[in-house]
C-alpha atoms as a PDB file:
ATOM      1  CA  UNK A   1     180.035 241.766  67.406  1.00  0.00           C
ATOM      2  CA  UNK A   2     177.708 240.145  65.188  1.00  0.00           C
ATOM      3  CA  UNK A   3     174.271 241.631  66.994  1.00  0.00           C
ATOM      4  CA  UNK A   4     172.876 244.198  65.699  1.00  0.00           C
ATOM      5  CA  UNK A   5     172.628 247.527  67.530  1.00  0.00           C
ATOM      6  CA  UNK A   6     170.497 250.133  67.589  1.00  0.00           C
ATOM      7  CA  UNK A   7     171.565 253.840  67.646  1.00  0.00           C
ATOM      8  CA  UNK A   8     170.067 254.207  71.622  1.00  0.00           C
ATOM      9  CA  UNK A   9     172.384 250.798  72.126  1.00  0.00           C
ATOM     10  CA  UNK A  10     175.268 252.509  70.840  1.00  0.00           C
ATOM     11  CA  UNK A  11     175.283 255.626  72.147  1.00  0.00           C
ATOM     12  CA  UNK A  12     174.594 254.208  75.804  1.00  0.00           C
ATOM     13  CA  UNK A  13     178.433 252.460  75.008  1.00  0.00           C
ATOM     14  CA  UNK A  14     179.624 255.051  73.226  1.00  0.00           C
ATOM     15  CA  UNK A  15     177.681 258.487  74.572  1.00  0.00           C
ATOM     16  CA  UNK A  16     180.377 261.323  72.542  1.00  0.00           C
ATOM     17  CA  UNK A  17     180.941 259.235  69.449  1.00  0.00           C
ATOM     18  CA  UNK A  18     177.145 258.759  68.537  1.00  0.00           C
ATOM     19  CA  UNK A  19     175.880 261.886  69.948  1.00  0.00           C
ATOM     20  CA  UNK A  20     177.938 263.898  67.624  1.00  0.00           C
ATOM     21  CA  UNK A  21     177.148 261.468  64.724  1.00  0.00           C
ATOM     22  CA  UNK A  22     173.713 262.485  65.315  1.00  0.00           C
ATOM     23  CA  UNK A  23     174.308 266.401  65.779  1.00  0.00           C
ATOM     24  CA  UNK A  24     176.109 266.030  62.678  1.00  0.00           C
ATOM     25  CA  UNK A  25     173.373 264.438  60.560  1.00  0.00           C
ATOM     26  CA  UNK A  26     170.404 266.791  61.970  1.00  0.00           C
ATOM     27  CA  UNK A  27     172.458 269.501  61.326  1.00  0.00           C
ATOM     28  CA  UNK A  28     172.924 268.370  57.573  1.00  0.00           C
ATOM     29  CA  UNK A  29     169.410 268.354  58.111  1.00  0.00           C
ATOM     30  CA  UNK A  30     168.379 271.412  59.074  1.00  0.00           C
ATOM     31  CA  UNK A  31     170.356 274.540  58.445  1.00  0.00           C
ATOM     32  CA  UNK A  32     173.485 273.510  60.014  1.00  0.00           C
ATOM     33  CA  UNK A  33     174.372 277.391  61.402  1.00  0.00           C
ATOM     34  CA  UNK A  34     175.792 276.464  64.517  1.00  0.00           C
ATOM     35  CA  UNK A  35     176.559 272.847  64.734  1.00  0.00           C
ATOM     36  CA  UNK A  36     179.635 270.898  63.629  1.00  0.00           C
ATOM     37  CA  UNK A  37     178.000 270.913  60.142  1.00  0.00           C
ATOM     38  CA  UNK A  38     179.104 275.087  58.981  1.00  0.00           C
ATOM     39  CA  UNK A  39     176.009 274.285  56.425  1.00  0.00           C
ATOM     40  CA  UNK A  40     172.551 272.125  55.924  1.00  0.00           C
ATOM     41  CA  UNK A  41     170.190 271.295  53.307  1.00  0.00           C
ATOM     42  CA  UNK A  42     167.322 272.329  54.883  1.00  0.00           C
ATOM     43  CA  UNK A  43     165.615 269.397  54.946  1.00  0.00           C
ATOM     44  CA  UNK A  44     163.399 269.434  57.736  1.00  0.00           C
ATOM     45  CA  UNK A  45     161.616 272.318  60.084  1.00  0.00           C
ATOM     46  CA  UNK A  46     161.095 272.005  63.641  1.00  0.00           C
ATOM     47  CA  UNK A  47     157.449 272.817  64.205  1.00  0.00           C
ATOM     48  CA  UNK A  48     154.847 272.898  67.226  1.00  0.00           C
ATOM     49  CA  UNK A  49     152.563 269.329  66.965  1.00  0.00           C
ATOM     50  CA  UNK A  50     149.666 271.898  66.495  1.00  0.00           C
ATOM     51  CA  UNK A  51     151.049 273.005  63.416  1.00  0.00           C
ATOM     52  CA  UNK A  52     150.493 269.887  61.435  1.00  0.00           C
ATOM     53  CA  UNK A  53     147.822 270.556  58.519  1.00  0.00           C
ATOM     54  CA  UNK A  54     144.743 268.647  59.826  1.00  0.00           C
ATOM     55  CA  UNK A  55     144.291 265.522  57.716  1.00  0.00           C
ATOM     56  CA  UNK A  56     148.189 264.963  57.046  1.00  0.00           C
ATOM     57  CA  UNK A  57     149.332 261.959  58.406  1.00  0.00           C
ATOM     58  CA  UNK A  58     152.788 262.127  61.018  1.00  0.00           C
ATOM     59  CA  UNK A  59     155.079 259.296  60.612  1.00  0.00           C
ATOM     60  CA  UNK A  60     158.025 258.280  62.540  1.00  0.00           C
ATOM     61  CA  UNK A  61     161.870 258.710  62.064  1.00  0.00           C
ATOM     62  CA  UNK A  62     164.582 255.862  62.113  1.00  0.00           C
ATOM     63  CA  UNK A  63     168.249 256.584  62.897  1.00  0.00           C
ATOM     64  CA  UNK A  64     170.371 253.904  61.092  1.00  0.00           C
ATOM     65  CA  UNK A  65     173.684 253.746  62.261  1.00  0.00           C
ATOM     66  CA  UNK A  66     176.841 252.555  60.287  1.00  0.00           C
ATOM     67  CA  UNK A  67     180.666 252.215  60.280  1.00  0.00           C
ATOM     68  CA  UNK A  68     182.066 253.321  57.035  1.00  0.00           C
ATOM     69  CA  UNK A  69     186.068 253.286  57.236  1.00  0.00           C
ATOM     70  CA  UNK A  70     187.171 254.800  53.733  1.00  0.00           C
ATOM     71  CA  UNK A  71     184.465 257.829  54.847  1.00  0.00           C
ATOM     72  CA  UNK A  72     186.011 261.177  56.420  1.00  0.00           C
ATOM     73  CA  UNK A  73     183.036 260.679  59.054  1.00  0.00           C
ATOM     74  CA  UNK A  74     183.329 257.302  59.759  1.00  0.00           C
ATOM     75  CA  UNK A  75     180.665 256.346  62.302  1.00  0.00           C
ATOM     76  CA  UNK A  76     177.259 257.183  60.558  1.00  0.00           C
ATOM     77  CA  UNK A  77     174.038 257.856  61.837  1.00  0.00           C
ATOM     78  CA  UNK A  78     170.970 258.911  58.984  1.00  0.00           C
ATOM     79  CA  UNK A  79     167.426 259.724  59.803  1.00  0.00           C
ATOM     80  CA  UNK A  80     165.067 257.515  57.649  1.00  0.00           C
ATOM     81  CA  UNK A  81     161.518 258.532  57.462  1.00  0.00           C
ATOM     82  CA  UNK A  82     159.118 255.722  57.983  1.00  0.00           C
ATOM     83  CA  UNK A  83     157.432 256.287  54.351  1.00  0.00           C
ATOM     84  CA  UNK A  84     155.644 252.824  54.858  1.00  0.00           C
ATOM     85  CA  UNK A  85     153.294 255.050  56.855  1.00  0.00           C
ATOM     86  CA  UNK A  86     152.487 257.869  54.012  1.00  0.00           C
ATOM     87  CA  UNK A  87     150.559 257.701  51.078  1.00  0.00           C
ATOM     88  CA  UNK A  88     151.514 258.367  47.888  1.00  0.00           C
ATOM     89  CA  UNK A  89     149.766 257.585  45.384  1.00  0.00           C
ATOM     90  CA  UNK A  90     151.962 258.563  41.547  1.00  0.00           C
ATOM     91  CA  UNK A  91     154.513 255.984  40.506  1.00  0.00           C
ATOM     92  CA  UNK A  92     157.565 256.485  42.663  1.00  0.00           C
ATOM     93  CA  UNK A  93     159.905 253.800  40.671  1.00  0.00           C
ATOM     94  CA  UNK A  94     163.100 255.702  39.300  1.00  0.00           C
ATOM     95  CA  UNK A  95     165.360 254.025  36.392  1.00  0.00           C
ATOM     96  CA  UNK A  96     168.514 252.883  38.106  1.00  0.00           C
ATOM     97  CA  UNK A  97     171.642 251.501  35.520  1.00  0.00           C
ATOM     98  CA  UNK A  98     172.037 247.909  36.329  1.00  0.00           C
ATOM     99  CA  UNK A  99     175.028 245.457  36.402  1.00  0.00           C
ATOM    100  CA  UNK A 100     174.472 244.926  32.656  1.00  0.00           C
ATOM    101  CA  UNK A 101     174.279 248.224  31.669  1.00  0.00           C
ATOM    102  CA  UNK A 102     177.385 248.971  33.144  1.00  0.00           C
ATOM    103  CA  UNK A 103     178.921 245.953  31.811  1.00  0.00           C
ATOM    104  CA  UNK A 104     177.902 247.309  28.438  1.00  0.00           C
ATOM    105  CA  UNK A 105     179.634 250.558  28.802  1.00  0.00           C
ATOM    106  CA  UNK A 106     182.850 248.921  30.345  1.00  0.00           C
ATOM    107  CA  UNK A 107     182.542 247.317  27.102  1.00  0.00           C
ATOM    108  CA  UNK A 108     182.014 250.490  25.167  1.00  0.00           C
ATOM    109  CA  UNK A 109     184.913 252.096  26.393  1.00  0.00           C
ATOM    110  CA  UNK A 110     187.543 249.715  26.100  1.00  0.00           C
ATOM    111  CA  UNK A 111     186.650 249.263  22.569  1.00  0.00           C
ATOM    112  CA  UNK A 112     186.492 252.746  21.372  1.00  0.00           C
ATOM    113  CA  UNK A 113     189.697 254.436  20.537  1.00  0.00           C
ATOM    114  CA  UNK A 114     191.008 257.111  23.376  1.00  0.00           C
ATOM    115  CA  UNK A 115     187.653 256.443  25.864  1.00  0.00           C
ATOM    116  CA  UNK A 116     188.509 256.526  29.396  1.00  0.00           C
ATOM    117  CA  UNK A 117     186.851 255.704  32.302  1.00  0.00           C
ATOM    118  CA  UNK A 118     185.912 257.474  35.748  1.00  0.00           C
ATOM    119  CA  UNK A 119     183.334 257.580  38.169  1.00  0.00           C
ATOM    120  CA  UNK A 120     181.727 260.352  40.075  1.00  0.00           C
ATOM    121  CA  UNK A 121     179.400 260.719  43.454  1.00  0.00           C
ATOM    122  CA  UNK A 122     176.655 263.547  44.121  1.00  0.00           C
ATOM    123  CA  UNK A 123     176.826 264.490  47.257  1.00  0.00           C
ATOM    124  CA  UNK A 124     173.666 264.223  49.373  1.00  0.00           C
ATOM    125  CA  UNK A 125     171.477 263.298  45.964  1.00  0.00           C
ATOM    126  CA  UNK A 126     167.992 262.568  47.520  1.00  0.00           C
ATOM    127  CA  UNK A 127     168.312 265.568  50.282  1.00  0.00           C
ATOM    128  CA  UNK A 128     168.769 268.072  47.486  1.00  0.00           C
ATOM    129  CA  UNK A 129     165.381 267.666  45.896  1.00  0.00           C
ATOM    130  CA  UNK A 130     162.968 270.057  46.704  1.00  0.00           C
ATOM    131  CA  UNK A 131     159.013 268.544  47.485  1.00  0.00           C
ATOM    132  CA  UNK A 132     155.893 270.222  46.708  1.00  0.00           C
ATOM    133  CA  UNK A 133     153.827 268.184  48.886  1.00  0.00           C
ATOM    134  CA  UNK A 134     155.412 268.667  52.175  1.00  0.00           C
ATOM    135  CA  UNK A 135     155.351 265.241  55.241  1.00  0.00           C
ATOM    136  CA  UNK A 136     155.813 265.056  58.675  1.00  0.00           C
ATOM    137  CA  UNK A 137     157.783 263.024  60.889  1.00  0.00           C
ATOM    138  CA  UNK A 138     158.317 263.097  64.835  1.00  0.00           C
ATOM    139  CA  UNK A 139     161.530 262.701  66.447  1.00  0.00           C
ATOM    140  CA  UNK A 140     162.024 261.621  70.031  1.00  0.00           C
ATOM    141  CA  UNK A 141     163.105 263.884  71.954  1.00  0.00           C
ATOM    142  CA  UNK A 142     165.527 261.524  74.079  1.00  0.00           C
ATOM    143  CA  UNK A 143     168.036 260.717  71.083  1.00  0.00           C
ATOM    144  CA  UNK A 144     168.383 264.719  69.753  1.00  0.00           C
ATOM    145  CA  UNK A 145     171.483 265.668  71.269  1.00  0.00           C
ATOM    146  CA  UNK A 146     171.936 268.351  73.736  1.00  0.00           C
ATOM    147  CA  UNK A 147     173.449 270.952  71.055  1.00  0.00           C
ATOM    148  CA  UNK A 148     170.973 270.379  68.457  1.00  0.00           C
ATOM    149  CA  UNK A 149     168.020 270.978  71.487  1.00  0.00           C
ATOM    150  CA  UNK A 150     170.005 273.758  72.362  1.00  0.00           C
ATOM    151  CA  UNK A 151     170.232 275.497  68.724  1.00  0.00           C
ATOM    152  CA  UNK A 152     166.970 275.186  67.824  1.00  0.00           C
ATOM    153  CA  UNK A 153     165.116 275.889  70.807  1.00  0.00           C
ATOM    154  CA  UNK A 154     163.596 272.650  71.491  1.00  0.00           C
ATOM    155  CA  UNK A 155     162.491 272.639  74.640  1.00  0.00           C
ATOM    156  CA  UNK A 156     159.881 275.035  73.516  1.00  0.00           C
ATOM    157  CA  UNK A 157     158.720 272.773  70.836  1.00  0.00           C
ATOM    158  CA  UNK A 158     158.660 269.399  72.502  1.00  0.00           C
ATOM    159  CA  UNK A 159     154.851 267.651  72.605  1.00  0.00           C
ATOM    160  CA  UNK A 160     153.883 266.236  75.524  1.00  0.00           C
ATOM    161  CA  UNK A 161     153.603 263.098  74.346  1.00  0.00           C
ATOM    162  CA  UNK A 162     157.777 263.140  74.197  1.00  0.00           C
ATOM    163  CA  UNK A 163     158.331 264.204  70.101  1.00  0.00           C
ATOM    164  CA  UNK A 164     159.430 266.939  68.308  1.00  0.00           C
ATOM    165  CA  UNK A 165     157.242 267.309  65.156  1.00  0.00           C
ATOM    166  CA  UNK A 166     159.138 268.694  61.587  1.00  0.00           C
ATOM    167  CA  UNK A 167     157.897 269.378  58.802  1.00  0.00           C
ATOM    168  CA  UNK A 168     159.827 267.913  55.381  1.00  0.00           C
ATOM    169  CA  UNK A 169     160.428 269.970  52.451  1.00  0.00           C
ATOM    170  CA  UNK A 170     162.818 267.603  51.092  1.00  0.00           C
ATOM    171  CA  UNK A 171     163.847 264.691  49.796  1.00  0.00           C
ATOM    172  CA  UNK A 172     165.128 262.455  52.898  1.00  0.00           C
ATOM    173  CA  UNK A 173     165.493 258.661  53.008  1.00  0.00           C
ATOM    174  CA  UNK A 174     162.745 256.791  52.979  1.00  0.00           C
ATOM    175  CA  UNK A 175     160.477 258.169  51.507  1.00  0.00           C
ATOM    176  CA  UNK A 176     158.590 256.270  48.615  1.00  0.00           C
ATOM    177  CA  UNK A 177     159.037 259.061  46.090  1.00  0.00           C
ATOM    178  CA  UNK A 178     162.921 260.305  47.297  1.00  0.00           C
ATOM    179  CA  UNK A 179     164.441 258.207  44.619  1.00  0.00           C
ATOM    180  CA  UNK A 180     162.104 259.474  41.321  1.00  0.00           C
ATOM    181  CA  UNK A 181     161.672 262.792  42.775  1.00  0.00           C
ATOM    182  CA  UNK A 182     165.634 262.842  42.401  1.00  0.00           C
ATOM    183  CA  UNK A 183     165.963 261.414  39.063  1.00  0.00           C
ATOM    184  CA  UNK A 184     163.461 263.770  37.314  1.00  0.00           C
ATOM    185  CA  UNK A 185     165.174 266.686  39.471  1.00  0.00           C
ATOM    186  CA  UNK A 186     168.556 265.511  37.860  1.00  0.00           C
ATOM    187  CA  UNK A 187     166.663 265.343  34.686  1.00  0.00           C
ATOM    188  CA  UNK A 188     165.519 268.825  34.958  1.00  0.00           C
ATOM    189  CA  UNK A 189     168.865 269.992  36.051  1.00  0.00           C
ATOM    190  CA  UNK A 190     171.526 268.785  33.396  1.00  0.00           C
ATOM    191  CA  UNK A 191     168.789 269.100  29.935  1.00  0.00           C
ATOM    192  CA  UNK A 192     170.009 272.746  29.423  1.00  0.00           C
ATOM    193  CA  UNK A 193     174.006 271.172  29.400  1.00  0.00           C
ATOM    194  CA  UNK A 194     172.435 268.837  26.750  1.00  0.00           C
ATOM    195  CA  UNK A 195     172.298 265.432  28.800  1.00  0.00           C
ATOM    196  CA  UNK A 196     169.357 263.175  28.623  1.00  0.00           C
ATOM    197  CA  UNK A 197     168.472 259.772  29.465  1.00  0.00           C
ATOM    198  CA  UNK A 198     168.195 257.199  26.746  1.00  0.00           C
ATOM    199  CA  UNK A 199     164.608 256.344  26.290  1.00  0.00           C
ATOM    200  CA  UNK A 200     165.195 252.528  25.739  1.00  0.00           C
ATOM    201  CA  UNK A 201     167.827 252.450  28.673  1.00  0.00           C
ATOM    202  CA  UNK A 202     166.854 255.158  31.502  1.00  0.00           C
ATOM    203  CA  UNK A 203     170.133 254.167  33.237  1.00  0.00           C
ATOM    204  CA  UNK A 204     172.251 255.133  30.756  1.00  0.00           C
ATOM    205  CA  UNK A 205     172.569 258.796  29.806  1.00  0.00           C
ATOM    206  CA  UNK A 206     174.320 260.678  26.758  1.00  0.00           C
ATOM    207  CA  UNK A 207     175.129 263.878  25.404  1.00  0.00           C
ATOM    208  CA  UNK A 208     173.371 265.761  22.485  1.00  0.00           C
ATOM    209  CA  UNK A 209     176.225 266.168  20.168  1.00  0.00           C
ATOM    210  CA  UNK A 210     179.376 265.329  22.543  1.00  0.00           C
ATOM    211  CA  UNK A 211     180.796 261.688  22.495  1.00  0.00           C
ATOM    212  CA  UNK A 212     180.264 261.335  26.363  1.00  0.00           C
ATOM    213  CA  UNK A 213     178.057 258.755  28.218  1.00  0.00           C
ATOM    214  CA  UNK A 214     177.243 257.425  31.404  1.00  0.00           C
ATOM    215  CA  UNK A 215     175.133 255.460  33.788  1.00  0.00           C
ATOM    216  CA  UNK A 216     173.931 256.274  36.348  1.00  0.00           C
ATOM    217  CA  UNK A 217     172.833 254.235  39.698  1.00  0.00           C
ATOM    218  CA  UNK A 218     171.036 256.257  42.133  1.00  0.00           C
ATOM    219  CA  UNK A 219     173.736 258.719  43.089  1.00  0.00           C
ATOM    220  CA  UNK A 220     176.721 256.932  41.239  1.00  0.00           C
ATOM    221  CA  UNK A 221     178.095 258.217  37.941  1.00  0.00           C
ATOM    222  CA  UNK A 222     179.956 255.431  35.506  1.00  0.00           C
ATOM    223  CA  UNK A 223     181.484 258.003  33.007  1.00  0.00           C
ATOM    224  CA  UNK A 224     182.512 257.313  29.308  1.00  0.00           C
ATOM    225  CA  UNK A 225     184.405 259.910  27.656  1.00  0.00           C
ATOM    226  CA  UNK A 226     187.237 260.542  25.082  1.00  0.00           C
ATOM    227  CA  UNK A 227     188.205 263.673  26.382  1.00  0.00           C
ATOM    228  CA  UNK A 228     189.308 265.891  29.864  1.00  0.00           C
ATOM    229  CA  UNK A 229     187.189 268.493  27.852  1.00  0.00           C
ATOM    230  CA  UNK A 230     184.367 266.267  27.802  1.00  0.00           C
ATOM    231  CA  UNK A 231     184.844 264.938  30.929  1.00  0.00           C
ATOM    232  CA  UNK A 232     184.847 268.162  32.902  1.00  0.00           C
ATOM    233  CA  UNK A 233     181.580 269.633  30.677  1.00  0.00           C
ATOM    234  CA  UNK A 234     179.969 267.036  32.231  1.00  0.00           C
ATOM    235  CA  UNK A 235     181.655 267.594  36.099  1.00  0.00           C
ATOM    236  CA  UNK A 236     180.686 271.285  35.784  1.00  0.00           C
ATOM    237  CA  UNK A 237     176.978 270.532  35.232  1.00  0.00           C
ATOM    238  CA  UNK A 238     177.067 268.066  38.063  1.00  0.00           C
ATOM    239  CA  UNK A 239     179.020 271.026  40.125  1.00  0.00           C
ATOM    240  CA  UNK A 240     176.957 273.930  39.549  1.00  0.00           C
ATOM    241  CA  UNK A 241     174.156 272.295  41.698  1.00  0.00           C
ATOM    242  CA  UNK A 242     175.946 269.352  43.783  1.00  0.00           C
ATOM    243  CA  UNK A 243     178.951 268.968  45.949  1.00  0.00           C
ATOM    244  CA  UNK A 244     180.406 266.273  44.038  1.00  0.00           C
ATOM    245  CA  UNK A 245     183.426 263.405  44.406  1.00  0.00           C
ATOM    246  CA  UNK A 246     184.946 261.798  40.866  1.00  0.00           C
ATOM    247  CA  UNK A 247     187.927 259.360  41.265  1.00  0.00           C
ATOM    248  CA  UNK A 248     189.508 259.870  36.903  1.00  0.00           C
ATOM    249  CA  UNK A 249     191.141 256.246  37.856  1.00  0.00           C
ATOM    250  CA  UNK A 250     187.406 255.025  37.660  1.00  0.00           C
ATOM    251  CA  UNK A 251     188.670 251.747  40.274  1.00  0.00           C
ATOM    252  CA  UNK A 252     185.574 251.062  41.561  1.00  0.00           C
ATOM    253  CA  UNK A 253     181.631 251.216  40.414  1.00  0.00           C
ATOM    254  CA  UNK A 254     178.573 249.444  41.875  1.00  0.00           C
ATOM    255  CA  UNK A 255     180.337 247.028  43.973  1.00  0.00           C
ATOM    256  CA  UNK A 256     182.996 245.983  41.037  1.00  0.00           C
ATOM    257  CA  UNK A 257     186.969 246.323  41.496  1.00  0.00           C
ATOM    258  CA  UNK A 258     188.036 247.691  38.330  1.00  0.00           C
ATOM    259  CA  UNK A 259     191.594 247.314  36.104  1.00  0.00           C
ATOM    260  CA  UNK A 260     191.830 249.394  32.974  1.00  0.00           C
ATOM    261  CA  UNK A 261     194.379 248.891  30.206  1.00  0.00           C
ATOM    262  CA  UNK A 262     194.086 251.376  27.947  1.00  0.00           C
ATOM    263  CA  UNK A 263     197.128 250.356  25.883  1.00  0.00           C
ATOM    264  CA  UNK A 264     195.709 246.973  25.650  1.00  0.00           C
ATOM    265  CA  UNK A 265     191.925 248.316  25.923  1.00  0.00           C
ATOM    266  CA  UNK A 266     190.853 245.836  28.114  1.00  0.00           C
ATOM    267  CA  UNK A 267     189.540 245.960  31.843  1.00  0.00           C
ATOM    268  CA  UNK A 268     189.148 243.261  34.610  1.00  0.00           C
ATOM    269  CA  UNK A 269     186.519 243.557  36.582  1.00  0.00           C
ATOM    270  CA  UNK A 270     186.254 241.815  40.131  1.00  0.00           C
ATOM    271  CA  UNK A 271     183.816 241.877  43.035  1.00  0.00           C
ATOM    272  CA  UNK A 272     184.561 244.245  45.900  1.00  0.00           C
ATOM    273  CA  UNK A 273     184.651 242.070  48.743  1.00  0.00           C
END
């Protein structure tokens, strides 16, 4: 329509679609046993208001709302926590590959013999990072669906003042320090498989004595590599702690439409519309 809505907007059109968009995102939130979602990352805790550590400061959640056709699910709803509120006080920037960068390894692999190109997602990236510093956000208790109150007991943990406090253990949206607490958790994760970032260029990423490199943008691997060997050394790291897409035609990547000719070794790139 051209006006943007709000999720309480849409759901008062559209009650079912929007109320199981949200059932499905706090259940990928919280366990997930018994909700459309069969399992959750255990984000969040529902917890009594009292049980807030004195001195820790309670923010507030935001439910964005989006239509994503190519998705399975494609009316979206994610809780944001308003990390505008929250200190934090270490240097939350993350390195992030950049149009150039990718550019550069376009470049790379259309003029190296045999290199292909192919792109993979991590599923859920900032949710899967566990915090040691816990926060706390309220939810009102109006917008949690009936199922989710139900499932959880809610009733029984409702304030007064109309929230339902929970307690975060991990990474959600946000959050000042979701995106470097990810990174150096990625970091940690693929070192034993020998991946590293590049010290000059934190966005791009290659292997200790394999040919294979890659950049990375936040969740979105641009992969480099000569070989389905290669390739799938690198998809089993990813695997063995994410749930994981990869598309081997490597079409699209950060917003460019992408033609490879390998015989030629040349690629066109365009911009997604």
């Amino acid at each position: 329509t051209g006006v943007k809505q709000t999720y309480e907007s849409l759901r008062r059109d559209n009650p079912d679609r929007w109320n199981q968009s949200m059932a499905n995102e706090l259940g990928r939130l919280t366990s997930g046993v018994g909700t459309r979602m069969p399992t959750g990352n255990e984000n969040i805790f529902y917890i009594r208001k009292s049980q807030v550590p004195k001195g820790r400061k309670v923010t507030y959640a935001n439910a964005v709302c989006d239509y994503r056709p190519l998705k399975d699910d494609p009316y979206r709803v994610r809780l944001t926590v308003g990390g505008d509120r929250l200190p934090y006080a270490a240097d939350a920037g993350a390195p992030a590959a950049t149009i150039l960068e990718a550019k550069m390894l376009f470049n790379s692999v259309v003029s190296t013999p045999d290199a292909r190109f192919m792109t993979a997602d991590i599923k859920d990236y900032f949710l899967c990072t566990p915090m040691e510093t816990y926060e706390y956000i309220k939810i009102p208790y109006s917008i949690i669906p009936e199922e989710i109150r139900l499932q959880y007991n809610l009733a029984d943990l409702v304030d007064e003042d109309g929230y339902v406090y929970c307690e975060v253990r991990k990474g959600m949206y946000g959050l000042k320090q979701a995106a470097r607490l990810a990174f150096d958790n990625l970091v940690k994760i693929l070192a034993p498989y020998g991946y590293s970032p590049i010290r000059a260029s934190p966005g791009l990423w290659r292997h200790a004595t394999r040919p294979t490199l890659f950049t990375l943008c936040v969740d979105d691997f641009g992969i480099k590599y000569t070989s389905k060997d290669d390739a799938n050394h690198l998809l089993a790291a990813i695997g063995d702690h994410f749930k994981y897409s990869a598309d081997w035609e490597g079409k699209n990547y950060l917003g460019l439409d992408l033609e490879w000719n390998y015989i030629q070794r040349r690629a066109l790139q365009h911009t997604l519309p």
